[in-house]
PDB file of N, CA and C in Angstrom:
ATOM      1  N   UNK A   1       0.820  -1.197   0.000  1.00  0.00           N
ATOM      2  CA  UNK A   1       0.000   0.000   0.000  1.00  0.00           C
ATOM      3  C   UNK A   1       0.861   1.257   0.000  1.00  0.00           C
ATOM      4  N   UNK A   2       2.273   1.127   0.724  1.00  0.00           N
ATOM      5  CA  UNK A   2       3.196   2.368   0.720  1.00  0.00           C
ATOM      6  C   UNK A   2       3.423   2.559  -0.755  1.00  0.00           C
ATOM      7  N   UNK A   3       3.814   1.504  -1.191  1.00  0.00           N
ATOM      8  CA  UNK A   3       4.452   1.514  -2.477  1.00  0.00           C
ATOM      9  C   UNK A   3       3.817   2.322  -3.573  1.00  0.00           C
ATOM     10  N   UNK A   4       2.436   1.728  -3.553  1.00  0.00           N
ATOM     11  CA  UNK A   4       1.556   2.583  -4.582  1.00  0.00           C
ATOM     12  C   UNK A   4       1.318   3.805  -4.229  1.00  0.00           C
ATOM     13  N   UNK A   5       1.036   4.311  -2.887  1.00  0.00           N
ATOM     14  CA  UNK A   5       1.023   5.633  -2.842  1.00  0.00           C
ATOM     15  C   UNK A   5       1.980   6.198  -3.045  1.00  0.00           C
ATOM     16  N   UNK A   6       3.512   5.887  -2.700  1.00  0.00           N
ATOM     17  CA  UNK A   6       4.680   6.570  -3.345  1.00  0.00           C
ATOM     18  C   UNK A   6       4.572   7.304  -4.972  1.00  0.00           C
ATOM     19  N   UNK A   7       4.412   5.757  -5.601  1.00  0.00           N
ATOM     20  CA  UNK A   7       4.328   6.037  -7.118  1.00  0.00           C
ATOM     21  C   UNK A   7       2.898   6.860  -7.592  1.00  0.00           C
ATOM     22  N   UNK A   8       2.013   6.660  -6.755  1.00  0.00           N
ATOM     23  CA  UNK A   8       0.993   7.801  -7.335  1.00  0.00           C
ATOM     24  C   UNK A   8       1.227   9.185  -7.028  1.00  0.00           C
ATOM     25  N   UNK A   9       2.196   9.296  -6.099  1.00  0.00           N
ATOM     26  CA  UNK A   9       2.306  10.614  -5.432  1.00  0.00           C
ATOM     27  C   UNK A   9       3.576  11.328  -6.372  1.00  0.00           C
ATOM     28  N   UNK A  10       4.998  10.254  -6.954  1.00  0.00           N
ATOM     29  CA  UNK A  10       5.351  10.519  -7.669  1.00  0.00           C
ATOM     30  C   UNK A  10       5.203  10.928  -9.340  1.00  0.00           C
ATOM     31  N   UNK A  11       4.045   9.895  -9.930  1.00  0.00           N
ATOM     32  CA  UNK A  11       3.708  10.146 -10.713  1.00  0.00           C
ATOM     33  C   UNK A  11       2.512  11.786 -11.090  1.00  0.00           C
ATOM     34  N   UNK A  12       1.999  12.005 -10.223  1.00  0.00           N
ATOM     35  CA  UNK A  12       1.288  13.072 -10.031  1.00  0.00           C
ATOM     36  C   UNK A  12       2.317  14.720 -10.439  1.00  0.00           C
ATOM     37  N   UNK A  13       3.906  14.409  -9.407  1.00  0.00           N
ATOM     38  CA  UNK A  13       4.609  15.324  -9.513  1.00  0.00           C
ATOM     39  C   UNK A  13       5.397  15.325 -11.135  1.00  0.00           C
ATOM     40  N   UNK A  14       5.517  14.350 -11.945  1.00  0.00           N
ATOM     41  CA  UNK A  14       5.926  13.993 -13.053  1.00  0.00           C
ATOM     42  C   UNK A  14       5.236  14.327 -14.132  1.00  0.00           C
ATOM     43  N   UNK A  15       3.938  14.688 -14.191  1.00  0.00           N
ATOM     44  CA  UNK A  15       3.005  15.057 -14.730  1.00  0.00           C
ATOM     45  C   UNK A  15       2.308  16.074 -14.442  1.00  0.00           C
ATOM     46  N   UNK A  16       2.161  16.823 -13.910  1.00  0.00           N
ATOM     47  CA  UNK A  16       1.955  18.599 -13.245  1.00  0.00           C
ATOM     48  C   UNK A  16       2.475  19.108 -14.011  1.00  0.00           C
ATOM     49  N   UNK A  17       1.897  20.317 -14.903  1.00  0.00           N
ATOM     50  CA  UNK A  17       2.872  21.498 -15.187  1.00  0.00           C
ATOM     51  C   UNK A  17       3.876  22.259 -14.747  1.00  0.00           C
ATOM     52  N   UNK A  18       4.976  22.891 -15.265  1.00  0.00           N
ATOM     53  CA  UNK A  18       5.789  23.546 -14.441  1.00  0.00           C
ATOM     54  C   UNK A  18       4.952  24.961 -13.800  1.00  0.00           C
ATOM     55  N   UNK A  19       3.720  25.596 -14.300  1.00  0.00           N
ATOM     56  CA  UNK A  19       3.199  26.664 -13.716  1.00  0.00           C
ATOM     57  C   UNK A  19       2.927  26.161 -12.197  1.00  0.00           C
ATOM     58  N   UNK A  20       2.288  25.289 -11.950  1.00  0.00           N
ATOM     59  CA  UNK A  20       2.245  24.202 -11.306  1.00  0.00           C
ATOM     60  C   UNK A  20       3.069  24.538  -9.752  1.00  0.00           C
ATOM     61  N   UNK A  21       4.280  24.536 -10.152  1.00  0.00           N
ATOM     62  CA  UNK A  21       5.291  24.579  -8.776  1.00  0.00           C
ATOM     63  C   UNK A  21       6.247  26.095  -9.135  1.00  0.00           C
ATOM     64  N   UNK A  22       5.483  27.459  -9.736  1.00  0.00           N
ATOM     65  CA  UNK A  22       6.066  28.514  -9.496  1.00  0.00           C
ATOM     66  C   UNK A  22       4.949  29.109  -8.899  1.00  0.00           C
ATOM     67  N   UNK A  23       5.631  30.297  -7.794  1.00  0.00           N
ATOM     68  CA  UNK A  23       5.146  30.792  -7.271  1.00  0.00           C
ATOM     69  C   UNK A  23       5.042  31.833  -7.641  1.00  0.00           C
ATOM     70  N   UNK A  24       3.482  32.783  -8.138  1.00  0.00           N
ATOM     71  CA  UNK A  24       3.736  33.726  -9.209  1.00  0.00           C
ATOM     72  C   UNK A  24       3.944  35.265  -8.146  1.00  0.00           C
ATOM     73  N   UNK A  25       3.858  35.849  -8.719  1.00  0.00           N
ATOM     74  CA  UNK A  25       4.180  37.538  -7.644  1.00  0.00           C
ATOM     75  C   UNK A  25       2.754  38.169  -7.757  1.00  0.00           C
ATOM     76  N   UNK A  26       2.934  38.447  -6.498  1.00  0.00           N
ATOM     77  CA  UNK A  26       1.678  39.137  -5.796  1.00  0.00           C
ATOM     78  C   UNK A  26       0.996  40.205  -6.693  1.00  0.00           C
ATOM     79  N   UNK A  27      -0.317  40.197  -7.012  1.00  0.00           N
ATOM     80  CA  UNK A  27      -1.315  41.084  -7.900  1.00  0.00           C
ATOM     81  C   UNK A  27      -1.016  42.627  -7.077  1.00  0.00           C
ATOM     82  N   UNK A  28      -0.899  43.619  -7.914  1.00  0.00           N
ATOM     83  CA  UNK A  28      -1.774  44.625  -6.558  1.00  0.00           C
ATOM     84  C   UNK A  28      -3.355  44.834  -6.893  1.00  0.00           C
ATOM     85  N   UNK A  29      -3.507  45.872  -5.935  1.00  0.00           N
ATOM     86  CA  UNK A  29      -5.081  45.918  -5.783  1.00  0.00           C
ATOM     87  C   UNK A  29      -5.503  46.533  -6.726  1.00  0.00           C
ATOM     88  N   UNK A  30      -6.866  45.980  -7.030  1.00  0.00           N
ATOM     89  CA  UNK A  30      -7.924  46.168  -8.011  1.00  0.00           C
ATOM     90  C   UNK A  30      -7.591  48.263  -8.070  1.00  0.00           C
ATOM     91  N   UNK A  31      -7.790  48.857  -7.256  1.00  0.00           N
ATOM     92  CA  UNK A  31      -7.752  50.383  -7.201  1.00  0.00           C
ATOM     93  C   UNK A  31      -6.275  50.669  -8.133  1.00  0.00           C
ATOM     94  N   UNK A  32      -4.676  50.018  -7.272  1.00  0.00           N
ATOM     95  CA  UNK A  32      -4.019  50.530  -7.782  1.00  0.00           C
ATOM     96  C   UNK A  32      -4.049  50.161  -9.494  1.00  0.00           C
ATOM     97  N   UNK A  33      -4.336  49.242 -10.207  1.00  0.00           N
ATOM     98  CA  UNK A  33      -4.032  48.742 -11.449  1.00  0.00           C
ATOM     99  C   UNK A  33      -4.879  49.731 -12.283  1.00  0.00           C
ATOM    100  N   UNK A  34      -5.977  50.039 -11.568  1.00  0.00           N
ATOM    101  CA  UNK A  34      -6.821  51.102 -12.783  1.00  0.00           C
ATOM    102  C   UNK A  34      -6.357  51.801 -12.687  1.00  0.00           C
ATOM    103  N   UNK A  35      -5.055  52.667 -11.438  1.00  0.00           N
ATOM    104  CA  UNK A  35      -4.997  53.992 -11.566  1.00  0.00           C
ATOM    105  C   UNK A  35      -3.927  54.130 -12.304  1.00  0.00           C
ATOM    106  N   UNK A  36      -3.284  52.723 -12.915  1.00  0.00           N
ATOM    107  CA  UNK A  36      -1.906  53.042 -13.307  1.00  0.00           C
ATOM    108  C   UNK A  36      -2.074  53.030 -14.664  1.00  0.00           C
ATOM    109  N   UNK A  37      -3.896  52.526 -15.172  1.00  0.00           N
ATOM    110  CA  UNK A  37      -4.483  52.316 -16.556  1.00  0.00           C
ATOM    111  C   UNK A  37      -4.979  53.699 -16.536  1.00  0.00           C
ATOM    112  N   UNK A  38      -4.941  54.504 -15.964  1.00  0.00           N
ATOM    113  CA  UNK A  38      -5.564  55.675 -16.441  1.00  0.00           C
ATOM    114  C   UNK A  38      -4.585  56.527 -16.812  1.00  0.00           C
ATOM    115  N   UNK A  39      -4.965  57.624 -18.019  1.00  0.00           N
ATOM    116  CA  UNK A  39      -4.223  58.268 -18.586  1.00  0.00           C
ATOM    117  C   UNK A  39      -4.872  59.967 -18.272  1.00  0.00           C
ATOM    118  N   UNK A  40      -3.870  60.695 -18.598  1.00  0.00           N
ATOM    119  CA  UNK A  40      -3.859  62.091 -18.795  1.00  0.00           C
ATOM    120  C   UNK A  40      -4.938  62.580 -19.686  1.00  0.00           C
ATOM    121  N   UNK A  41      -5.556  63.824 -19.191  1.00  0.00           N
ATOM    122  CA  UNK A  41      -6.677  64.322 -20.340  1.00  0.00           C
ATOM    123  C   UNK A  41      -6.356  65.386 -20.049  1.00  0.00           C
ATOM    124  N   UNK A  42      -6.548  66.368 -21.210  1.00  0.00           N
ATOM    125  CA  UNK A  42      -6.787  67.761 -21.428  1.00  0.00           C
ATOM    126  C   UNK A  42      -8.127  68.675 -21.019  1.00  0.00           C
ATOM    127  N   UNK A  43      -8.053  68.923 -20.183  1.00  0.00           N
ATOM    128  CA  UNK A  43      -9.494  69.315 -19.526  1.00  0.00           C
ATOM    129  C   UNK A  43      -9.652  71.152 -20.542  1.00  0.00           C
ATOM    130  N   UNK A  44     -10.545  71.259 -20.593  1.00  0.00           N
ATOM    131  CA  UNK A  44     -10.363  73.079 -21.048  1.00  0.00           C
ATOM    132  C   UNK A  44     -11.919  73.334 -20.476  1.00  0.00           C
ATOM    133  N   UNK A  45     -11.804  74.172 -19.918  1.00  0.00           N
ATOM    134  CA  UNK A  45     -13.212  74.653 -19.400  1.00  0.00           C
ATOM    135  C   UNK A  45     -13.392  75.890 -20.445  1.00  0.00           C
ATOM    136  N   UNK A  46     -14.761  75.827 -20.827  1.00  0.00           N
ATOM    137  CA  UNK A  46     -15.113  76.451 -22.251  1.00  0.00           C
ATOM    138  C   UNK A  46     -15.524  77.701 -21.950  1.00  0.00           C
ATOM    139  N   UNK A  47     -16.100  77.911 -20.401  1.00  0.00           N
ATOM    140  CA  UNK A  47     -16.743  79.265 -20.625  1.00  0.00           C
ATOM    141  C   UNK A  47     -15.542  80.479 -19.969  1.00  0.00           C
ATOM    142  N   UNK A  48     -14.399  80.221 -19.767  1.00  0.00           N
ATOM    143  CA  UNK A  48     -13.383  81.189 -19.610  1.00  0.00           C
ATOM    144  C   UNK A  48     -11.824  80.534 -20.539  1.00  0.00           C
ATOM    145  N   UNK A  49     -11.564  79.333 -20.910  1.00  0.00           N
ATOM    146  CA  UNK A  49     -10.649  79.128 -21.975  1.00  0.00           C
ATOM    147  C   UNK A  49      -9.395  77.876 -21.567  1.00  0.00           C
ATOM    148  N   UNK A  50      -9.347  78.336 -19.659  1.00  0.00           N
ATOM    149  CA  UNK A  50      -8.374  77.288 -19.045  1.00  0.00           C
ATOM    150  C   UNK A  50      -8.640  76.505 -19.689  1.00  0.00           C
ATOM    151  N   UNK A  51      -7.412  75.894 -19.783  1.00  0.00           N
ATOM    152  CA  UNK A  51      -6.595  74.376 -19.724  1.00  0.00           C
ATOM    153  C   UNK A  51      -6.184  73.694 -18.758  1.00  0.00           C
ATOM    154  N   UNK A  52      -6.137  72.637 -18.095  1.00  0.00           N
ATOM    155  CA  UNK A  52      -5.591  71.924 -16.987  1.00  0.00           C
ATOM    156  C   UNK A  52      -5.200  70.291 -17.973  1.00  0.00           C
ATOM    157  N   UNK A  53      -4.154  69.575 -17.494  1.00  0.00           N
ATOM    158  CA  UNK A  53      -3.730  68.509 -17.438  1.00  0.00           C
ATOM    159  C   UNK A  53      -4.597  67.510 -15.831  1.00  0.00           C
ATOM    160  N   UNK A  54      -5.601  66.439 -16.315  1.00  0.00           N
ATOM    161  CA  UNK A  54      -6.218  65.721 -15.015  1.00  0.00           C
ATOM    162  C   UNK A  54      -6.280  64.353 -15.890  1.00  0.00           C
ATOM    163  N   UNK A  55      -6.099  63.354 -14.564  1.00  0.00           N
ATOM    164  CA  UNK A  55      -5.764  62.024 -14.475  1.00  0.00           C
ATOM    165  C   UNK A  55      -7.398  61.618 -14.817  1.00  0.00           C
ATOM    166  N   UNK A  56      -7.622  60.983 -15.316  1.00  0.00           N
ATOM    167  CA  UNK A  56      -8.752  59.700 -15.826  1.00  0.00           C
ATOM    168  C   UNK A  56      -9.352  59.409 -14.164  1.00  0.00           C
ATOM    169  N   UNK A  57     -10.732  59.701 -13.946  1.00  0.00           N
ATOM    170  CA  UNK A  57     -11.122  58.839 -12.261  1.00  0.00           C
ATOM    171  C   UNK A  57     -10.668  60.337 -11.242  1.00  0.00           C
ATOM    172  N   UNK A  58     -10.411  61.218 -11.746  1.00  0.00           N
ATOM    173  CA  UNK A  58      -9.946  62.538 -10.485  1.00  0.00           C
ATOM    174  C   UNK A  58     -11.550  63.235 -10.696  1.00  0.00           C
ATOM    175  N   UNK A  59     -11.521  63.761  -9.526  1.00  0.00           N
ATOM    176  CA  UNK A  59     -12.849  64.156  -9.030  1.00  0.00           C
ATOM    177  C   UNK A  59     -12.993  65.957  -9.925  1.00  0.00           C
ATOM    178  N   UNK A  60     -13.833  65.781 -10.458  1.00  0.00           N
ATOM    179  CA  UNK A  60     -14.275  67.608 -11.620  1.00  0.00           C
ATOM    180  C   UNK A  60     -13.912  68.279 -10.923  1.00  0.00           C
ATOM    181  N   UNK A  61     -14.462  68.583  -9.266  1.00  0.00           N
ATOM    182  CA  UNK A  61     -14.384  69.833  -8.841  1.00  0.00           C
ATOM    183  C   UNK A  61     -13.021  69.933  -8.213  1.00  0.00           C
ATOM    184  N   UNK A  62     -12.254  69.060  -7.958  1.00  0.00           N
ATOM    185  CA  UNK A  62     -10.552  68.853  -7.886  1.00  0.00           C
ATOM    186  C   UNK A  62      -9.921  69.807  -9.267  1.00  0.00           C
ATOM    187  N   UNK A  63     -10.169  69.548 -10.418  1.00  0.00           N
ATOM    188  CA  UNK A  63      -9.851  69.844 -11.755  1.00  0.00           C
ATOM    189  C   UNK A  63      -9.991  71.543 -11.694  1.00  0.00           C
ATOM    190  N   UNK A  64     -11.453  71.915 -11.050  1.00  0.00           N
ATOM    191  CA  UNK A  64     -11.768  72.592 -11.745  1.00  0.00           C
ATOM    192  C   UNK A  64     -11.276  74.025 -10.716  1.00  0.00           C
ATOM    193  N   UNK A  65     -10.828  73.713  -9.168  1.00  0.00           N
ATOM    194  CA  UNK A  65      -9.939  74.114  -8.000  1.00  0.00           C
ATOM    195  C   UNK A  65      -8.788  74.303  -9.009  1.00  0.00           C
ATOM    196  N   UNK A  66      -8.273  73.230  -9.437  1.00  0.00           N
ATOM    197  CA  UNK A  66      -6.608  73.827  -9.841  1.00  0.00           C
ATOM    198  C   UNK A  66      -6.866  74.395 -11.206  1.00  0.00           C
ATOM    199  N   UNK A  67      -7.468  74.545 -11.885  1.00  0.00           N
ATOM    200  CA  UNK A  67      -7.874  75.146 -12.974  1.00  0.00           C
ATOM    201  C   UNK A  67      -8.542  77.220 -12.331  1.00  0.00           C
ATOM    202  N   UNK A  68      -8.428  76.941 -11.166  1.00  0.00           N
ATOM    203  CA  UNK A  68      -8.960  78.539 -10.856  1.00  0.00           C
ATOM    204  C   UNK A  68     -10.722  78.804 -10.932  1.00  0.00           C
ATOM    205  N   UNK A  69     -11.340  77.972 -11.496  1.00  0.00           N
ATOM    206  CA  UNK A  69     -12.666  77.935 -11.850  1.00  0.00           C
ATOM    207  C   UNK A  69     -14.004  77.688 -10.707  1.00  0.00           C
ATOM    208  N   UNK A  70     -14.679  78.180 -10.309  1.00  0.00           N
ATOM    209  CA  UNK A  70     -15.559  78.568  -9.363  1.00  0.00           C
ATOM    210  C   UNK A  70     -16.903  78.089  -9.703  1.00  0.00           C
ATOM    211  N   UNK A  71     -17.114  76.451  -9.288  1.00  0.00           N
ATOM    212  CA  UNK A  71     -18.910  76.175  -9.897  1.00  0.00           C
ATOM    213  C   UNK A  71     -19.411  76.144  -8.713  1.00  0.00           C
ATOM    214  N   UNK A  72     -20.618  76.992  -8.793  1.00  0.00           N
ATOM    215  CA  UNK A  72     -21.298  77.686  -7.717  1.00  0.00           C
ATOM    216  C   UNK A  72     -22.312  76.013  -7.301  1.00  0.00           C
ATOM    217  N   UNK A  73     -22.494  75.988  -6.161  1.00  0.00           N
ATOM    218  CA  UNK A  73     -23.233  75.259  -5.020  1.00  0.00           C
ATOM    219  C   UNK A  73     -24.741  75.679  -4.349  1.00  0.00           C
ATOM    220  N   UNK A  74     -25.532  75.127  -4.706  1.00  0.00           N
ATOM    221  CA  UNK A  74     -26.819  75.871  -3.851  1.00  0.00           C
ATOM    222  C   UNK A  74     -26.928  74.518  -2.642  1.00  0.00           C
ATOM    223  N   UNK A  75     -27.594  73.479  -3.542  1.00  0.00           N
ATOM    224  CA  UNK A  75     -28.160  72.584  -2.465  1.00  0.00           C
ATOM    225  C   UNK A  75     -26.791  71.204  -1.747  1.00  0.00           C
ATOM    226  N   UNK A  76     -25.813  71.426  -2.738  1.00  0.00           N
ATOM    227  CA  UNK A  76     -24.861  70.317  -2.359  1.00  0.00           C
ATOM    228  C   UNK A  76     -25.668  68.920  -2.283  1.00  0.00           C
ATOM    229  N   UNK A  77     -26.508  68.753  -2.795  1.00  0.00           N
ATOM    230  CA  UNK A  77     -27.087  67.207  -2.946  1.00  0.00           C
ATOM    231  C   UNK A  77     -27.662  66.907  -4.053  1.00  0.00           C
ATOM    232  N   UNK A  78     -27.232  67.852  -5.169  1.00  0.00           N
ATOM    233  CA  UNK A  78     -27.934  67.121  -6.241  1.00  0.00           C
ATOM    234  C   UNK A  78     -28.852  67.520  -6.863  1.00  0.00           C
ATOM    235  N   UNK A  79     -30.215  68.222  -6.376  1.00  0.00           N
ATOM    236  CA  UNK A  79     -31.290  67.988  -6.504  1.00  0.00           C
ATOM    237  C   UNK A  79     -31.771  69.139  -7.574  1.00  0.00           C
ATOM    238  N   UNK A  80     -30.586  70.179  -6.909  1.00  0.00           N
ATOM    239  CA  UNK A  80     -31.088  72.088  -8.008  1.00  0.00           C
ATOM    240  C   UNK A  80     -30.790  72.061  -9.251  1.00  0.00           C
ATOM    241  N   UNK A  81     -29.448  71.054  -9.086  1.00  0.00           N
ATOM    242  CA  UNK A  81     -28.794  71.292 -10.525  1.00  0.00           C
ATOM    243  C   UNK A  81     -27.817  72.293 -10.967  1.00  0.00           C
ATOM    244  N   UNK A  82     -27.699  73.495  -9.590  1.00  0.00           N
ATOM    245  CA  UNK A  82     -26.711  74.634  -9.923  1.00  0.00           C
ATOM    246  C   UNK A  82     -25.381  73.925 -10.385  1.00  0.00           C
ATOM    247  N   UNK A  83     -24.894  72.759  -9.483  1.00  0.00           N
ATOM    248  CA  UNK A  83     -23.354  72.190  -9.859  1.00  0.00           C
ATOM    249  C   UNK A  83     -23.312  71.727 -11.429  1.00  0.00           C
ATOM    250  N   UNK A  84     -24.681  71.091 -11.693  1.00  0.00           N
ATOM    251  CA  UNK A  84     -24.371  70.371 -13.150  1.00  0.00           C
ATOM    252  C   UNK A  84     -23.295  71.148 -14.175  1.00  0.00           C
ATOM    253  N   UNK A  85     -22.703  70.322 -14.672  1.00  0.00           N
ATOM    254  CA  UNK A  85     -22.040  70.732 -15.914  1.00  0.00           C
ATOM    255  C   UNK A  85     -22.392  69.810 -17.419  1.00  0.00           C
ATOM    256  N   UNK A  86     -21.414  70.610 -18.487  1.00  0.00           N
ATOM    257  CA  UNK A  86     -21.819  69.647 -19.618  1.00  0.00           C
ATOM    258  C   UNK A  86     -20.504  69.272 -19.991  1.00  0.00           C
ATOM    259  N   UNK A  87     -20.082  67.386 -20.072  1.00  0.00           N
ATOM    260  CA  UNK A  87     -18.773  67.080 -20.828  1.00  0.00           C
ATOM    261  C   UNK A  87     -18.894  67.309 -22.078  1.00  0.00           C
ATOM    262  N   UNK A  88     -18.134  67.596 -22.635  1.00  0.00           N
ATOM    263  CA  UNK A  88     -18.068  67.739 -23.944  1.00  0.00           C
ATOM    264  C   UNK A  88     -19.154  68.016 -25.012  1.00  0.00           C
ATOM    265  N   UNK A  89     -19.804  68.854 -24.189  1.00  0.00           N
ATOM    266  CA  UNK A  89     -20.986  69.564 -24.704  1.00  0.00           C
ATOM    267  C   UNK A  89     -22.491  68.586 -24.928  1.00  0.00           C
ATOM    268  N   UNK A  90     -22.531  67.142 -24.163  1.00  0.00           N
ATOM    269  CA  UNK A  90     -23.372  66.200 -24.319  1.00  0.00           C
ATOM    270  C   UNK A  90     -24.091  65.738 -22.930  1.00  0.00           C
ATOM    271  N   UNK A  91     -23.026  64.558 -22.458  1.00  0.00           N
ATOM    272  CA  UNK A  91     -23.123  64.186 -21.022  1.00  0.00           C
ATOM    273  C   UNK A  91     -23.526  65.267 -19.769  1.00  0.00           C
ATOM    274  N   UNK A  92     -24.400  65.322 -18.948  1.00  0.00           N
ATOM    275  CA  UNK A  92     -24.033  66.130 -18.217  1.00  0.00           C
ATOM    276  C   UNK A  92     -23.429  65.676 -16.542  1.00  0.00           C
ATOM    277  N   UNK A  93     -23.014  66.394 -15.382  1.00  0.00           N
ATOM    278  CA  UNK A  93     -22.510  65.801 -14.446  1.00  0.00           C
ATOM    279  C   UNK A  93     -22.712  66.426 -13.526  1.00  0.00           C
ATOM    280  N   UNK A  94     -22.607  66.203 -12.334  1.00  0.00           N
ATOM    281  CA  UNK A  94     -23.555  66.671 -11.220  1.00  0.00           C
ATOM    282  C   UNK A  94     -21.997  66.647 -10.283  1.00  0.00           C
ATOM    283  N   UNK A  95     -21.372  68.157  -9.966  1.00  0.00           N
ATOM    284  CA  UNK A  95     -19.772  68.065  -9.183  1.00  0.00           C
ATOM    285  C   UNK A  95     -19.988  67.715  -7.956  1.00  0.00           C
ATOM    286  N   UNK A  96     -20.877  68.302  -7.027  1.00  0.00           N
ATOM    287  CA  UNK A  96     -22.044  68.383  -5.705  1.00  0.00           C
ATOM    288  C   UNK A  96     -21.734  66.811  -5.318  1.00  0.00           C
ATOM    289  N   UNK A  97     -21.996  66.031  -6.173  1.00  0.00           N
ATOM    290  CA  UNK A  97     -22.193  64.334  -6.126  1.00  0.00           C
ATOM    291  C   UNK A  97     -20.748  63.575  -6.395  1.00  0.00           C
ATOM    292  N   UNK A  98     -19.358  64.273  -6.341  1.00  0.00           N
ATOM    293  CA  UNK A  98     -18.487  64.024  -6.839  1.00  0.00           C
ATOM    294  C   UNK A  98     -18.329  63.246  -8.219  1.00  0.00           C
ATOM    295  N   UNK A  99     -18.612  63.864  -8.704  1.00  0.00           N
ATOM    296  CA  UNK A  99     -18.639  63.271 -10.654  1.00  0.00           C
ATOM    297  C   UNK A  99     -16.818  63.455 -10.735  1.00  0.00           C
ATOM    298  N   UNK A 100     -16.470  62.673 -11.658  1.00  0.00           N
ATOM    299  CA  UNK A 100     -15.315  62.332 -12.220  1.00  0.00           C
ATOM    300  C   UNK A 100     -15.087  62.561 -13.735  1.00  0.00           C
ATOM    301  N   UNK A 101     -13.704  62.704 -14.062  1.00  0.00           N
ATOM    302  CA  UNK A 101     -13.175  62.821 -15.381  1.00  0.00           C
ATOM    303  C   UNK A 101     -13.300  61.001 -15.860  1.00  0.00           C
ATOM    304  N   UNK A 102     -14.277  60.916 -16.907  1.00  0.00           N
ATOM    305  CA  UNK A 102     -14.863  59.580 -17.356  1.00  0.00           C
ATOM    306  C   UNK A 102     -13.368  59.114 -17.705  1.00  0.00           C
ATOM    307  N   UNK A 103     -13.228  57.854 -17.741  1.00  0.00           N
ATOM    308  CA  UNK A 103     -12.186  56.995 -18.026  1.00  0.00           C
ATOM    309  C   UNK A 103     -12.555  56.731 -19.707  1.00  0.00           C
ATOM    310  N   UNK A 104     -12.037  56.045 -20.522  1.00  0.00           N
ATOM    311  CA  UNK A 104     -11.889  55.842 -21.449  1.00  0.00           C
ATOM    312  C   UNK A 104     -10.898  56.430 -23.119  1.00  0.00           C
ATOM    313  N   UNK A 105     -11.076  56.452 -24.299  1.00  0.00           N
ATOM    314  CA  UNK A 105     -10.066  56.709 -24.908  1.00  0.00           C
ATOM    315  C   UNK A 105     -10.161  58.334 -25.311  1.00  0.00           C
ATOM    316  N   UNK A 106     -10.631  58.875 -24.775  1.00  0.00           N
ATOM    317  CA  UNK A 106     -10.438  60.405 -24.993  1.00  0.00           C
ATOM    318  C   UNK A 106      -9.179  60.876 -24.739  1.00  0.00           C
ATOM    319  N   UNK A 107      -8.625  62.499 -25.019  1.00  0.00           N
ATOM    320  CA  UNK A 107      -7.459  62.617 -24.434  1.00  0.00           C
ATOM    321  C   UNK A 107      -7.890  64.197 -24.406  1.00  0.00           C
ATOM    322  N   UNK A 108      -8.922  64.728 -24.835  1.00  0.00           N
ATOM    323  CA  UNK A 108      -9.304  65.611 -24.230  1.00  0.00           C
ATOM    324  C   UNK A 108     -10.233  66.129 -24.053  1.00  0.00           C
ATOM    325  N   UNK A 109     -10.963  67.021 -23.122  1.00  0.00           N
ATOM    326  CA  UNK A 109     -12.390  67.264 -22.514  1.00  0.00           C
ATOM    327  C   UNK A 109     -12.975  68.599 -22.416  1.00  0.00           C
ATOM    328  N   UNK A 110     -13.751  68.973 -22.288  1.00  0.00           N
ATOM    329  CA  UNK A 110     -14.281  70.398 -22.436  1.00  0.00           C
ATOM    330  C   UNK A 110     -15.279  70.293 -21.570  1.00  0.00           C
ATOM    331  N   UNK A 111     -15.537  71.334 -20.579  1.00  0.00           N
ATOM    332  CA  UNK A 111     -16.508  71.443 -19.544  1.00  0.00           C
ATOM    333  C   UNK A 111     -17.218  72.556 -19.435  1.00  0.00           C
ATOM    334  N   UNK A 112     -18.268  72.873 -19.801  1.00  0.00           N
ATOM    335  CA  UNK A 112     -18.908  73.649 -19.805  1.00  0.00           C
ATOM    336  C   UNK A 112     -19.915  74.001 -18.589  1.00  0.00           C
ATOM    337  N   UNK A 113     -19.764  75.164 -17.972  1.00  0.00           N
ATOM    338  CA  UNK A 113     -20.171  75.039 -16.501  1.00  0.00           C
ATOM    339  C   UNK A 113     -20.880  76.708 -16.300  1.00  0.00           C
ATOM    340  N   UNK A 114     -21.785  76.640 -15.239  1.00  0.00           N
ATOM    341  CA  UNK A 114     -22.657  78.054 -15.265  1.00  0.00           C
ATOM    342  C   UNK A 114     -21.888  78.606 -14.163  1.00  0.00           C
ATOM    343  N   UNK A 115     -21.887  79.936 -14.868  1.00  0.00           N
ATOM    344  CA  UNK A 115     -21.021  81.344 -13.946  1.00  0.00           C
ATOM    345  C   UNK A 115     -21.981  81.599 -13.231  1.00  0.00           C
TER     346      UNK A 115
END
């Protein structure tokens, strides 16, 4: 009975892939890998001309702070619509609610926002 379990135990290791017995390197986290997939966009806010350079997933009203740009706040929840803006003259986005610079293959953006 030793015997055969030897040889089944050997034969098992004889026949395994080599992926099998490497030990691969640690993933990182789901957060860091998108942030390292996200790329640079050209933000230009349309109704005064700025330009800013912002990361893919960074929060509008972050953008729109270092950009110098001032979108006015009534209810901070959403509901008035003063924060809304328009991406690229289509989408619109609600800053109040932390809206983000959309991920995907764009490389640059236009925000159109009420003075």
């Amino acid at each position: 009975m030793k015997v055969f379990t030897v040889l089944v135990v050997l034969a098992a290791l004889l026949l395994a892939p080599a992926s099998a017995f490497v030990r691969s390197a640690p993933r990182a986290p789901l957060g860091d890998r998108l942030r390292l997939q996200a790329k640079q966009v050209e933000v230009t806010f349309t109704d005064n001309g700025k330009t800013v350079l912002a990361t893919q997933g960074e929060p509008i009203g972050n953008v729109a702070k270092r950009a110098g740009v001032r979108i006015q706040f009534d209810c901070k929840k959403g509901r008035c619509g003063t924060c809304e803006v328009r991406l690229n003259g289509r989408a619109s986005a609600k800053i109040c609610q932390g809206a983000k610079i959309p991920m995907g293959p764009a490389k640059k953006l236009s925000i159109q926002y009420r003075k």
